[in-house]
N, C-alpha and C. Protein backbone atom coordinates (compact mmCIF):
# COMPACT_ATOMS: atom_id res chain seq x y z
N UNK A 1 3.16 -1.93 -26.89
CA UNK A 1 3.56 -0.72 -27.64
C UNK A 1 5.07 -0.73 -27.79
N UNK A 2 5.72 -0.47 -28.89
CA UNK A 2 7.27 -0.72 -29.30
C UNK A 2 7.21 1.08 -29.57
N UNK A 3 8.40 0.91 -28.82
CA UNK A 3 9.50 2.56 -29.20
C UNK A 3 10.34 2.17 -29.79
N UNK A 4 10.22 3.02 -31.16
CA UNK A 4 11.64 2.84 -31.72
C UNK A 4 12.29 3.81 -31.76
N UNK A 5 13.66 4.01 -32.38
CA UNK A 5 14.67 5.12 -31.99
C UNK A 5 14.20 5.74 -33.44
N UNK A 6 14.12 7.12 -33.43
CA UNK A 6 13.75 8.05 -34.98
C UNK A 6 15.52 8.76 -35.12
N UNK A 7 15.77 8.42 -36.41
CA UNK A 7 17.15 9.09 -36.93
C UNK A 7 17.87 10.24 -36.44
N UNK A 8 16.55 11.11 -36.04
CA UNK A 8 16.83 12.87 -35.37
C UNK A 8 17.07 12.59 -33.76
N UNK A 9 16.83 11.09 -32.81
CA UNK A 9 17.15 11.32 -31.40
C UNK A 9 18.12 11.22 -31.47
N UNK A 10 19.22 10.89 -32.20
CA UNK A 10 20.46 10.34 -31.43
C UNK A 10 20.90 11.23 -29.94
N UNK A 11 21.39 10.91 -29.31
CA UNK A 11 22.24 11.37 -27.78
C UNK A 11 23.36 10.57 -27.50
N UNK A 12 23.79 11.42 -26.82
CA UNK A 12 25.40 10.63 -26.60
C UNK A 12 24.84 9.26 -25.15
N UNK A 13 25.56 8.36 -25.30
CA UNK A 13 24.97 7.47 -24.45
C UNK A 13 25.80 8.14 -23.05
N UNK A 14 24.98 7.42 -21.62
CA UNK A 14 24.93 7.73 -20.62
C UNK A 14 26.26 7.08 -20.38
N UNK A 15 26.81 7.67 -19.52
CA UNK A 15 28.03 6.77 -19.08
C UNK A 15 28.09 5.55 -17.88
N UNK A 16 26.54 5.57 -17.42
CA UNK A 16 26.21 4.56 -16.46
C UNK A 16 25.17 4.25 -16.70
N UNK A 17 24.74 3.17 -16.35
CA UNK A 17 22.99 2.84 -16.71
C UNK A 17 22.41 3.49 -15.23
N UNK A 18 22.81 3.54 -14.22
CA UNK A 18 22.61 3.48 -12.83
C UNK A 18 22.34 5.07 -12.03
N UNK A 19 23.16 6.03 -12.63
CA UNK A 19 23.38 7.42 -12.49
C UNK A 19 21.99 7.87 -12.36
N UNK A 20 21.92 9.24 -11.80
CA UNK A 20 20.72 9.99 -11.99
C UNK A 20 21.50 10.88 -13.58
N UNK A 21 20.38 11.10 -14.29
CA UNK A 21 20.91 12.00 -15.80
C UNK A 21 20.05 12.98 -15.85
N UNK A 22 20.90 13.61 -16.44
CA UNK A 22 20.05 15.05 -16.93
C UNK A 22 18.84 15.27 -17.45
N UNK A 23 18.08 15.37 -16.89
CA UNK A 23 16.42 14.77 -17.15
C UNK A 23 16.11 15.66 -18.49
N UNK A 24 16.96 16.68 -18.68
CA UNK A 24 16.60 17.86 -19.73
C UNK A 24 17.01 16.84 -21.43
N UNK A 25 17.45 16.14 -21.07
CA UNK A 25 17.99 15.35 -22.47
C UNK A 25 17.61 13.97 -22.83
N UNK A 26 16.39 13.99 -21.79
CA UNK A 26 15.66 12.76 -21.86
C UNK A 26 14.57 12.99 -22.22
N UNK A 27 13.50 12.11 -23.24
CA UNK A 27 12.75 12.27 -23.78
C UNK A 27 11.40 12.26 -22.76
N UNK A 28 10.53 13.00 -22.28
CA UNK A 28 9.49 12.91 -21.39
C UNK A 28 8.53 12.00 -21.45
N UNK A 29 8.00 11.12 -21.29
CA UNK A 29 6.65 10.82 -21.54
C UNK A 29 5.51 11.04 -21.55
N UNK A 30 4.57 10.77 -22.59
CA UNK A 30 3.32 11.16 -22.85
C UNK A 30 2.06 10.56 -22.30
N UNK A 31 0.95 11.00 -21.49
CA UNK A 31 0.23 10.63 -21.02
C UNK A 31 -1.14 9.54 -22.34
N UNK A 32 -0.59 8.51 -22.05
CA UNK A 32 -1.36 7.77 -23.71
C UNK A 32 -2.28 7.14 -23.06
N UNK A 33 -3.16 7.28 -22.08
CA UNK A 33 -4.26 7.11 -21.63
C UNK A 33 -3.96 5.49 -21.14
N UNK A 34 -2.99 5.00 -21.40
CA UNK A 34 -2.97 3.06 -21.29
C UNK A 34 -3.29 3.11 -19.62
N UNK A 35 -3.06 3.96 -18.78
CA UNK A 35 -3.86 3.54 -17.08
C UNK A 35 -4.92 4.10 -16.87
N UNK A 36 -5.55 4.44 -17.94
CA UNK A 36 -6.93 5.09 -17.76
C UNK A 36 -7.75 4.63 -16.47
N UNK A 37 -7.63 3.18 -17.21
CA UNK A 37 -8.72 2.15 -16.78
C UNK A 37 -8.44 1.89 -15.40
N UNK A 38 -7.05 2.08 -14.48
CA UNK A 38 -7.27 1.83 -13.08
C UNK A 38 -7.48 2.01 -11.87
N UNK A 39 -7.87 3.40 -12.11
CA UNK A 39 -8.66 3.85 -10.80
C UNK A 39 -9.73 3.12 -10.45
N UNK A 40 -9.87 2.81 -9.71
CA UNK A 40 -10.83 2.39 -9.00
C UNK A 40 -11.19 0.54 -9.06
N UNK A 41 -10.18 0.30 -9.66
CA UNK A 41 -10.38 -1.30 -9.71
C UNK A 41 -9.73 -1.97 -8.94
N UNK A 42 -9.90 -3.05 -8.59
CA UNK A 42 -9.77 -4.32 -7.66
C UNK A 42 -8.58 -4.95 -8.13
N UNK A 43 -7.68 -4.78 -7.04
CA UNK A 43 -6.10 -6.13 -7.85
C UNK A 43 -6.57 -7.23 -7.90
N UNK A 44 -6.25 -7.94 -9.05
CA UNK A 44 -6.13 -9.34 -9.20
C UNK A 44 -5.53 -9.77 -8.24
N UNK A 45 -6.31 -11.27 -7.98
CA UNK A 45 -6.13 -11.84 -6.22
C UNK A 45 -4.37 -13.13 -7.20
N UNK A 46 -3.24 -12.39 -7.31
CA UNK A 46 -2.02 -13.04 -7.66
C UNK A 46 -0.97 -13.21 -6.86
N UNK A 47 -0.24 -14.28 -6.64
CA UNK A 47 0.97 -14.12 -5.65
C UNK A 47 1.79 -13.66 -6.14
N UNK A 48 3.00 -12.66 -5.92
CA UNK A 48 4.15 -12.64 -6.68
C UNK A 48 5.30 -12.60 -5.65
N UNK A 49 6.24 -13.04 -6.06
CA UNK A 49 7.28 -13.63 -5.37
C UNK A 49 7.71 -12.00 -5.26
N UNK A 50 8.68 -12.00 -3.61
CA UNK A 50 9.20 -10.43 -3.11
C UNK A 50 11.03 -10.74 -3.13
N UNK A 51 11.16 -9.65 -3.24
CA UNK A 51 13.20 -9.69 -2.40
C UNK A 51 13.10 -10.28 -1.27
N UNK A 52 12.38 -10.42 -0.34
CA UNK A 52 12.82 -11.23 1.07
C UNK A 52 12.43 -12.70 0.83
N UNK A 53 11.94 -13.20 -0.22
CA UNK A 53 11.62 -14.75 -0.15
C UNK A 53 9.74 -15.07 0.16
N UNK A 54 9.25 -13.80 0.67
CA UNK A 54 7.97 -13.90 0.61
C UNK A 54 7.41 -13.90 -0.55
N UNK A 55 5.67 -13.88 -0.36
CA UNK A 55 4.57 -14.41 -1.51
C UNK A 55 4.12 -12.98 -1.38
N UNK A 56 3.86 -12.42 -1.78
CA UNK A 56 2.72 -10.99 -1.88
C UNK A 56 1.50 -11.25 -2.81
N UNK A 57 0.60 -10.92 -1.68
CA UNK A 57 -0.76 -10.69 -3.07
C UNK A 57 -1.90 -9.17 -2.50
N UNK A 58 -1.04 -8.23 -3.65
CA UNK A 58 -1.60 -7.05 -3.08
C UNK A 58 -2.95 -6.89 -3.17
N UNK A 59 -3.66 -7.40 -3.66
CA UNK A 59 -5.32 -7.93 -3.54
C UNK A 59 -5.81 -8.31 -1.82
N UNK A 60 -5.12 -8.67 -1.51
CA UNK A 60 -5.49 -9.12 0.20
C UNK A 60 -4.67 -8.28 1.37
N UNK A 61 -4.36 -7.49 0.79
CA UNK A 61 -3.96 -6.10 1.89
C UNK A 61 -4.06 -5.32 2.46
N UNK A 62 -4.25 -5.49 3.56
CA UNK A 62 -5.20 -4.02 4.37
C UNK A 62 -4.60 -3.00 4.19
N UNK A 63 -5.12 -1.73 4.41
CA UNK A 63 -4.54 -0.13 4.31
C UNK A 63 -3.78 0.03 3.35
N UNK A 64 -3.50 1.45 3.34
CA UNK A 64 -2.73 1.86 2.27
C UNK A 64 -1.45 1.44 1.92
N UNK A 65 -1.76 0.96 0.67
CA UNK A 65 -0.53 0.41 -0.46
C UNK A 65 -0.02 0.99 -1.23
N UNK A 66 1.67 1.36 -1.26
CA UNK A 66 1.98 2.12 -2.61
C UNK A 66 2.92 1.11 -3.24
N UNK A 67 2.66 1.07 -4.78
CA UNK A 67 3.24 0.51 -5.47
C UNK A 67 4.06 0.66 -6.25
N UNK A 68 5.33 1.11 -6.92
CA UNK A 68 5.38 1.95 -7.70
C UNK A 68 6.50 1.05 -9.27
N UNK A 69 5.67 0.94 -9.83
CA UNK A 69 6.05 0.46 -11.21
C UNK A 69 7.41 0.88 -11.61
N UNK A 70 8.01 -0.37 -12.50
CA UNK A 70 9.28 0.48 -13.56
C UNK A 70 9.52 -0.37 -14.52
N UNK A 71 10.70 -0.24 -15.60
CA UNK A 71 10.96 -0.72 -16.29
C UNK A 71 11.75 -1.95 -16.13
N UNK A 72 12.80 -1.55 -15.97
CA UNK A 72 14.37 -2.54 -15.32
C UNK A 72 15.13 -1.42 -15.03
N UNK A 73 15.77 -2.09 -13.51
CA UNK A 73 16.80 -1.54 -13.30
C UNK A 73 18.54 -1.66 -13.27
N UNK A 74 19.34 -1.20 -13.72
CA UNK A 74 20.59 -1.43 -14.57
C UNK A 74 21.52 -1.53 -13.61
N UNK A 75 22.57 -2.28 -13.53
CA UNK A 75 23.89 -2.38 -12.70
C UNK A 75 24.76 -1.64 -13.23
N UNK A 76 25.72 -1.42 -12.05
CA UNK A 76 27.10 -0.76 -12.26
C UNK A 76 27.78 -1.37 -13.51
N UNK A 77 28.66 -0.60 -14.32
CA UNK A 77 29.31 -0.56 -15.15
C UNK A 77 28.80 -1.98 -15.96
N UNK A 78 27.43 -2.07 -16.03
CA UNK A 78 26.59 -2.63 -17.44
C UNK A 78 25.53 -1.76 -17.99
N UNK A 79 26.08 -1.48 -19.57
CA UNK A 79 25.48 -0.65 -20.65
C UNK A 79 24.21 -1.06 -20.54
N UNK A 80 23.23 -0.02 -20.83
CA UNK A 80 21.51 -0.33 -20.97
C UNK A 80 21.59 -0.45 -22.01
N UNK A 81 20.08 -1.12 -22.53
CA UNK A 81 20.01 -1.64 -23.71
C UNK A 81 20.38 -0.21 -24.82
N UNK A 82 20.46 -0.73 -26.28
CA UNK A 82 20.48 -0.11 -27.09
C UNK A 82 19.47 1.01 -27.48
N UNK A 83 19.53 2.31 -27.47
CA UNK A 83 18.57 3.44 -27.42
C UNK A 83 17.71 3.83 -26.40
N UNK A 84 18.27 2.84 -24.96
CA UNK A 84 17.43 2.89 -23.86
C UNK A 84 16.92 4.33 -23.20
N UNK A 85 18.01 5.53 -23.45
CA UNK A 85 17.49 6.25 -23.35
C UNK A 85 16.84 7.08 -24.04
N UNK A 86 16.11 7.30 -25.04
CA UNK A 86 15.79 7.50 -25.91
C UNK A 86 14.08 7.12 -26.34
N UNK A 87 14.00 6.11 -25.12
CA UNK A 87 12.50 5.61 -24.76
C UNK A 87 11.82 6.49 -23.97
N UNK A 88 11.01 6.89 -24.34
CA UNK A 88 10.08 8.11 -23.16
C UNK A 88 10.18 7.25 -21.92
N UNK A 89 10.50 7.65 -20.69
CA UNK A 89 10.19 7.23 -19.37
C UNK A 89 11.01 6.09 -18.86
N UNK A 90 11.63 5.58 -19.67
CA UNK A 90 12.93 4.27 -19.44
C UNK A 90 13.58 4.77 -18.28
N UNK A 91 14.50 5.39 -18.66
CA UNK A 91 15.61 5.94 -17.78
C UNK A 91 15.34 6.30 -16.44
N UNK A 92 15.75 5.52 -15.39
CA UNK A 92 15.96 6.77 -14.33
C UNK A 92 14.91 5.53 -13.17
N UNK A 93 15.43 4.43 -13.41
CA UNK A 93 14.60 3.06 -12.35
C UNK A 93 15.61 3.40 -10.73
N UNK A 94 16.68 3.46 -11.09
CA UNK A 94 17.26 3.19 -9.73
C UNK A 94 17.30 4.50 -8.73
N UNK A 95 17.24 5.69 -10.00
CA UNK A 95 17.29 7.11 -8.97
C UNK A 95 15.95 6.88 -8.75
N UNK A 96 14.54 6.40 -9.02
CA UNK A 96 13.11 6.71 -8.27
C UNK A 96 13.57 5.63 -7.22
N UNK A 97 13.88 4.04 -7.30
CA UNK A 97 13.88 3.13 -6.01
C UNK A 97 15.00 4.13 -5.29
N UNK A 98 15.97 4.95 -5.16
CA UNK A 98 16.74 5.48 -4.39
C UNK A 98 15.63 6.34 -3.34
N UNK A 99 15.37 7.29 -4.17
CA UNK A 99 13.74 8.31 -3.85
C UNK A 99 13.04 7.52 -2.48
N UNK A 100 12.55 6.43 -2.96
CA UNK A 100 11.54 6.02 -2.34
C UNK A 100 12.25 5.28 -0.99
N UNK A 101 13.18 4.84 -1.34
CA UNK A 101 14.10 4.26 0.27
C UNK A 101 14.19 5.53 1.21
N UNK A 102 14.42 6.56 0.17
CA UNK A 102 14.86 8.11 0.96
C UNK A 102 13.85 8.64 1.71
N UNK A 103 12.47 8.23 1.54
CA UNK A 103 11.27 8.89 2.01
C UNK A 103 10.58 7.49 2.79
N UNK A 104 11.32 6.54 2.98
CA UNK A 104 10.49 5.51 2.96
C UNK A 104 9.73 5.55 4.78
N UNK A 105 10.61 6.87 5.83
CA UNK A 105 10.04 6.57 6.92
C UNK A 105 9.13 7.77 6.23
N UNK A 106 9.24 8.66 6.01
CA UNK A 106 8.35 9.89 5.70
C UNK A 106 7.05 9.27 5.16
N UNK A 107 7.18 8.42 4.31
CA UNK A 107 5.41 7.48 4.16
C UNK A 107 4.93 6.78 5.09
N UNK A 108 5.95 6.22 5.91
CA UNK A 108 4.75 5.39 6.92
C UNK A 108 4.25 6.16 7.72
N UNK A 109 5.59 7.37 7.82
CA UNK A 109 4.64 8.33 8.99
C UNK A 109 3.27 8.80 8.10
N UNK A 110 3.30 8.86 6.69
CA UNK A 110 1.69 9.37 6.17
C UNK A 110 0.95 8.12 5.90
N UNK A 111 1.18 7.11 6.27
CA UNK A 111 0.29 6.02 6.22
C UNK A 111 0.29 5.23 5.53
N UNK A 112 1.32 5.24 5.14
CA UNK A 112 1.31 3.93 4.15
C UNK A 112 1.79 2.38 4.89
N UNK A 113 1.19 1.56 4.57
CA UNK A 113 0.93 0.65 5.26
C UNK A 113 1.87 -0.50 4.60
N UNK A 114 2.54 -0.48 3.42
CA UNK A 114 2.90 -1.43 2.67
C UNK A 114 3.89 -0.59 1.37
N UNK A 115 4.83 -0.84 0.95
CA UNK A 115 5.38 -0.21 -0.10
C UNK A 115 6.59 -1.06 -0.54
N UNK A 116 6.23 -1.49 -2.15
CA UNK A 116 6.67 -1.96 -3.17
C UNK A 116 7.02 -1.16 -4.39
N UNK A 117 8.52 -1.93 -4.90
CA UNK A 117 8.65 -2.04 -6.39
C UNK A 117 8.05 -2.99 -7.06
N UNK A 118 7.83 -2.62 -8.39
CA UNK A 118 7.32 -3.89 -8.50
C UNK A 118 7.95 -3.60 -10.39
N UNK A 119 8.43 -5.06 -10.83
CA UNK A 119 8.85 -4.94 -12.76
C UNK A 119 8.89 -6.43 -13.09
N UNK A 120 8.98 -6.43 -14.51
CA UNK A 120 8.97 -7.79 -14.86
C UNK A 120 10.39 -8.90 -15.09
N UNK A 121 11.55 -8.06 -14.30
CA UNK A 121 12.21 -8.71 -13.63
C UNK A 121 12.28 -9.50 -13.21
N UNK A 122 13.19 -10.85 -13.21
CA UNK A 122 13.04 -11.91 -12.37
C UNK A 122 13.65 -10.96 -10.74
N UNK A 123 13.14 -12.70 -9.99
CA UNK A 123 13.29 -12.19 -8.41
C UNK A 123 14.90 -12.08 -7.64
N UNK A 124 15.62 -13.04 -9.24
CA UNK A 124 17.16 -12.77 -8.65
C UNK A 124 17.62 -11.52 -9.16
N UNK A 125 17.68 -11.26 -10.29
CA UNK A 125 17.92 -9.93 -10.55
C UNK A 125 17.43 -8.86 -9.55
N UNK A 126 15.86 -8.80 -9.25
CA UNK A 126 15.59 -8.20 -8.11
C UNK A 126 16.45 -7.95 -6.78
N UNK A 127 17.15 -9.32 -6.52
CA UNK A 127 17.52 -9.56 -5.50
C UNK A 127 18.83 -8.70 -5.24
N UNK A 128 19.08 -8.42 -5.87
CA UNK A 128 20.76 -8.04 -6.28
C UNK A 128 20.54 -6.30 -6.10
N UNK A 129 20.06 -5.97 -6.78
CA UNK A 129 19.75 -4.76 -6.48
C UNK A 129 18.63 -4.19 -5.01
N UNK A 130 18.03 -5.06 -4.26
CA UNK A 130 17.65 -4.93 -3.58
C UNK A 130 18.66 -4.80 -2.08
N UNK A 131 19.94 -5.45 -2.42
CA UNK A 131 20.36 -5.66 -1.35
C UNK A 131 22.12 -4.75 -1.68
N UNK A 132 22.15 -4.50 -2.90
CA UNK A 132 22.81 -3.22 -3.30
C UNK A 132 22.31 -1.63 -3.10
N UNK A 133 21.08 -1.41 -2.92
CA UNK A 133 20.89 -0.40 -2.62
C UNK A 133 20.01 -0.45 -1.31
N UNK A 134 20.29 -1.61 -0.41
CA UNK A 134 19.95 -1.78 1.06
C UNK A 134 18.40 -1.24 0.87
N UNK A 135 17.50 -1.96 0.54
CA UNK A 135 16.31 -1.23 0.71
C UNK A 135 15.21 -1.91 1.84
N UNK A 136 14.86 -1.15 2.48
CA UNK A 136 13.56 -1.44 3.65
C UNK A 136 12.87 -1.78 3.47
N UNK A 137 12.42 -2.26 1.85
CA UNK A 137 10.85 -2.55 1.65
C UNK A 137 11.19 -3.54 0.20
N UNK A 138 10.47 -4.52 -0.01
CA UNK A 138 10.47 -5.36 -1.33
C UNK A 138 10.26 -4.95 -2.78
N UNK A 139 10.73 -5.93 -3.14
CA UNK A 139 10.52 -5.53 -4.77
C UNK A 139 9.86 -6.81 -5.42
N UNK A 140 8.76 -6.80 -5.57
CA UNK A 140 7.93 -7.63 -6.53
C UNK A 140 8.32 -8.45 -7.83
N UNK A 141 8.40 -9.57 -8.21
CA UNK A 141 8.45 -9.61 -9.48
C UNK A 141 7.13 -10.20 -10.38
N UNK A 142 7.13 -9.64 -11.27
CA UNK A 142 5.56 -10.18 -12.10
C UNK A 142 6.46 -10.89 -13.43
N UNK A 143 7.62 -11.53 -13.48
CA UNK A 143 8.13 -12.22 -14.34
C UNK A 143 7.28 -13.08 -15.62
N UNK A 144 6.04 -13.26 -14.78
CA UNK A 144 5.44 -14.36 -15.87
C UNK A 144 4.15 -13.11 -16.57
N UNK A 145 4.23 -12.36 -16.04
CA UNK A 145 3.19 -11.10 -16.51
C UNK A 145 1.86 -11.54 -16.05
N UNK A 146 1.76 -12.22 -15.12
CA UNK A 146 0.60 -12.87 -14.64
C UNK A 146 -0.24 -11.50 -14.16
N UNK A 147 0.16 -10.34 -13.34
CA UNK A 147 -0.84 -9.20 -12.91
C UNK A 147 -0.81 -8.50 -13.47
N UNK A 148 -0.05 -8.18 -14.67
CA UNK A 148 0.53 -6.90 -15.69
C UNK A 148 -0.62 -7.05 -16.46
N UNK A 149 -0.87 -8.90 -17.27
CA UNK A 149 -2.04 -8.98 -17.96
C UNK A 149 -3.41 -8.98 -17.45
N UNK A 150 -3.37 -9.38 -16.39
CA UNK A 150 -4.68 -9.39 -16.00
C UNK A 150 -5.63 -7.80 -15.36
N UNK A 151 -4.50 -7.04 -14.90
CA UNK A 151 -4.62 -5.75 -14.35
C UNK A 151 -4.60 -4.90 -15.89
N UNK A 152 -4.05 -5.34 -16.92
CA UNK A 152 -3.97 -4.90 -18.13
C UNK A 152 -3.51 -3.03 -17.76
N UNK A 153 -2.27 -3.63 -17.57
CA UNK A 153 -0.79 -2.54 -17.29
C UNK A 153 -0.09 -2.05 -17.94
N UNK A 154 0.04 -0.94 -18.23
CA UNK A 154 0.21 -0.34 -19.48
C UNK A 154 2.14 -1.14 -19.58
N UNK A 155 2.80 -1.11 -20.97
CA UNK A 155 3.90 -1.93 -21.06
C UNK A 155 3.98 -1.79 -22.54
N UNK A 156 5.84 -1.87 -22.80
CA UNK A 156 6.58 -1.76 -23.83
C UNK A 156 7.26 -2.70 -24.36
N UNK A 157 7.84 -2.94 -25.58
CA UNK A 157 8.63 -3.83 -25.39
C UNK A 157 10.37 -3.27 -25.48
N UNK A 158 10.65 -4.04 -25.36
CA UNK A 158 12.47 -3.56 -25.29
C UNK A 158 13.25 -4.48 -25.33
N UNK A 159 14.24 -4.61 -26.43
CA UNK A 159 15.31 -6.10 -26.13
C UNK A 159 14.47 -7.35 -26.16
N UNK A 160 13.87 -7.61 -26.61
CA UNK A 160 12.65 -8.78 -26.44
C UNK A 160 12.42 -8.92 -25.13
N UNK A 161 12.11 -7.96 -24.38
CA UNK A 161 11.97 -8.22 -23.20
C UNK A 161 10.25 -7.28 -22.80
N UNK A 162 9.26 -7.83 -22.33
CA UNK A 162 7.77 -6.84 -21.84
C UNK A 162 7.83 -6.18 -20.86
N UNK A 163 8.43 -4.83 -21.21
CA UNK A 163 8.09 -3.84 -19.59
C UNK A 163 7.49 -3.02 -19.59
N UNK A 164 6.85 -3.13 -18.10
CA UNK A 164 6.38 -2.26 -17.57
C UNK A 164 6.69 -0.70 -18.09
N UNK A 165 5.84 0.34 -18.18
CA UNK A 165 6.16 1.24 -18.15
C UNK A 165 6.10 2.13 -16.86
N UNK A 166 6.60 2.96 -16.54
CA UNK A 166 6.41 3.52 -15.20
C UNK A 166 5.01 4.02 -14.96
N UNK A 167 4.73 3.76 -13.62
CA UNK A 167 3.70 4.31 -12.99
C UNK A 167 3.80 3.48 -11.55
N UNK A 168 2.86 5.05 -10.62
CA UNK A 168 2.30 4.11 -9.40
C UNK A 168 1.56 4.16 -9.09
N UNK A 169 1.01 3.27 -8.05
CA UNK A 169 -0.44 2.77 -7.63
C UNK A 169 -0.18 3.32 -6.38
N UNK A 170 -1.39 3.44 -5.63
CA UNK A 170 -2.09 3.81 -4.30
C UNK A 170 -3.29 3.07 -4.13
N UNK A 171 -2.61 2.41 -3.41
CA UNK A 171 -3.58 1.38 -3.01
C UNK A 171 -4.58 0.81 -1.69
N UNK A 172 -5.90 1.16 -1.62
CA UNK A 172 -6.66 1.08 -0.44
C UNK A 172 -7.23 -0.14 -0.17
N UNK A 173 -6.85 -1.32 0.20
CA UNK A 173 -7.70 -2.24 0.67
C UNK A 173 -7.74 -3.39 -0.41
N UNK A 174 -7.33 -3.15 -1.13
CA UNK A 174 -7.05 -3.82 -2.53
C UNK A 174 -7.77 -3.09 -3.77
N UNK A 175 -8.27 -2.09 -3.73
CA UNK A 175 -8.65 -1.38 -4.61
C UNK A 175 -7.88 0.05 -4.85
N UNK A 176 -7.27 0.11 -6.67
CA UNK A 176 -7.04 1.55 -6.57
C UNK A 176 -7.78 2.53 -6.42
N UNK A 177 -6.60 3.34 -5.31
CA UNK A 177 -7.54 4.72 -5.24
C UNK A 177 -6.77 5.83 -6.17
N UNK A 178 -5.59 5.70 -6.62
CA UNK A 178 -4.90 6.30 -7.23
C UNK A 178 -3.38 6.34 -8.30
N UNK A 179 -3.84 6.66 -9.50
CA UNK A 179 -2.39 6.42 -10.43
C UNK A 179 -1.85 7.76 -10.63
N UNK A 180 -0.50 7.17 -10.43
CA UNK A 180 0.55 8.39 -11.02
C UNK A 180 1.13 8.22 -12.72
N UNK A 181 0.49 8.56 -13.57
CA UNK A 181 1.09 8.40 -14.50
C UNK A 181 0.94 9.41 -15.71
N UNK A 182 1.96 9.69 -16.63
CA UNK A 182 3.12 9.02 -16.56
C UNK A 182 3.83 9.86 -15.15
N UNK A 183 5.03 8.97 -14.81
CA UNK A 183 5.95 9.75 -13.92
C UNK A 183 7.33 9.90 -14.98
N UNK A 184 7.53 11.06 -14.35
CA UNK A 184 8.73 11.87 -14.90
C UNK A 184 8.72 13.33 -13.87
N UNK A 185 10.00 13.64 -13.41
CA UNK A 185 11.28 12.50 -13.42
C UNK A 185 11.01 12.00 -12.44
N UNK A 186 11.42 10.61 -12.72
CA UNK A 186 11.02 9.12 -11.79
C UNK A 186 11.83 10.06 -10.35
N UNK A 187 12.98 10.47 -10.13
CA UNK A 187 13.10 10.79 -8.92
C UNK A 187 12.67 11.50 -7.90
N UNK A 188 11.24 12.29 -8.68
CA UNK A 188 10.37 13.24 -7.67
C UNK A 188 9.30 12.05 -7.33
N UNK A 189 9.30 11.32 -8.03
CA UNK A 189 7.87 10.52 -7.19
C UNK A 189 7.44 10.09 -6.00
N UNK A 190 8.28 9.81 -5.31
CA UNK A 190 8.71 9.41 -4.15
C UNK A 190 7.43 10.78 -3.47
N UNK A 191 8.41 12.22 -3.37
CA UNK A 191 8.20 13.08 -3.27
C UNK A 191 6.35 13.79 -3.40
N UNK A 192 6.21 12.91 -4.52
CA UNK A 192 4.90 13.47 -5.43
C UNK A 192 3.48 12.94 -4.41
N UNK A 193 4.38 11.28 -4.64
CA UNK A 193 3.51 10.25 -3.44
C UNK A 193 3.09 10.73 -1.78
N UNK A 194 4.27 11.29 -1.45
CA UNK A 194 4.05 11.70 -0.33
C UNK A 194 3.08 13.18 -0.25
N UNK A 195 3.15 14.02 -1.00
CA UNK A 195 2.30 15.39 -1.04
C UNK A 195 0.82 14.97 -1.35
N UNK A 196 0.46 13.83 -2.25
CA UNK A 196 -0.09 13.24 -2.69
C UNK A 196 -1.50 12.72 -1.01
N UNK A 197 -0.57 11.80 -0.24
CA UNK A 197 -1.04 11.40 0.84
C UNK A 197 -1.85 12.40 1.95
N UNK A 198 -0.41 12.97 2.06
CA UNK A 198 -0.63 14.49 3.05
C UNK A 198 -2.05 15.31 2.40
N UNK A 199 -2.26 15.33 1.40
CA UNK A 199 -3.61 16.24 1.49
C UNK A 199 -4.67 15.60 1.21
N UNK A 200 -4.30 14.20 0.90
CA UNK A 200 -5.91 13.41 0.75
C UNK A 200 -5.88 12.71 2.06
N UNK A 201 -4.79 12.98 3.24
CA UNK A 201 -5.42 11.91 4.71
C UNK A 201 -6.77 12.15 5.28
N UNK A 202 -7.18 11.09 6.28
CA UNK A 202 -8.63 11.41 6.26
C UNK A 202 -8.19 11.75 7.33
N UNK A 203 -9.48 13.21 7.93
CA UNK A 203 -9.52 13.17 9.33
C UNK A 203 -10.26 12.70 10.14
């Protein structure tokens, strides 16, 4: 699915790609049914390379898995692509991975057993930002779109580049038990995930 920019969005561009922004001047996203299909299905049994140098294959994972999808995330004082914000749900990759580092003991205390980024990012790019914003937990790359297609993941294009659109997974055993989508604003998710847990734990 291609977003294009319509004559009437213009906005003044962001002055960082990286910033949290005024979520009020960002275009929301629309629930277009593209994760309909994944509740309740089985991950494709795929390796994908992590930020620490490991193999992940969230198909063979015991207990609860959260995953949480994005687009790309942008470095200091480098411009996002052209009309990037202006894409329903683009904006706002590094304030949700901030989110989720921020809560990241608050989930294991609710059980989460495993927690990933995951985009179609290579694993050096990954890498860079993984270790710029010191994070406790990996970041996935699906570079070759090997689980994006096969999981048939909802995705945009941008810059000639195939991304992901945001969303996350909850993941039991290798089967979803739950999607968040769309998310907006990416920086409550974290948040959403965790309220999310807390009232579906089992007793």
């Amino acid at each position: 699915m291609r977003h294009k920019n319509g004559g009437t969005l213009s906005q003044p561009s962001m002055a960082s790609s990286i910033d949290t922004p005024d979520w009020s001047t960002i275009p929301a996203p629309k629930d277009d049914g593209e994760a309909r299909h994944l509740p309740g299905k089985t991950l494709a049994s795929i390796d994908l390379p992590a930020t620490d140098g490991s193999k992940v294959n969230l198909a063979k994972l015991r207990g609860c898995v959260v995953v949480y999808a994005y687009p790309r995330t942008g470095r200091p004082g480098v411009k996002n692509l052209e009309g990037w914000d202006m894409i329903p749900g683009a904006r706002g990759c590094t304030p949700q991975t901030c989110a989720f580092r921020d809560h990241f003991a608050e989930l294991s205390d609710a059980g989460v057993a495993h927690l990933f980024g995951l985009s179609t990012q290579s694993p050096a790019y990954q890498r860079e930002v993984a270790e710029r914003l010191h994070l406790p937990f990996a970041i996935l790359s699906d570079d070759h779109l090997q689980l994006t297609r096969a999981m048939r993941f909802p995705t945009f294009e941008a810059g000639g580049m195939t991304l992901l659109k945001r969303f996350t997974l909850i993941i039991r055993d290798g089967i979803v038990e739950h999607v968040f989508y769309p998310v907006f604003p990416p920086d409550r998710n974290a948040e959403e995930v965790l309220e999310w847990l807390k009232s579906h734990r089992s007793t």
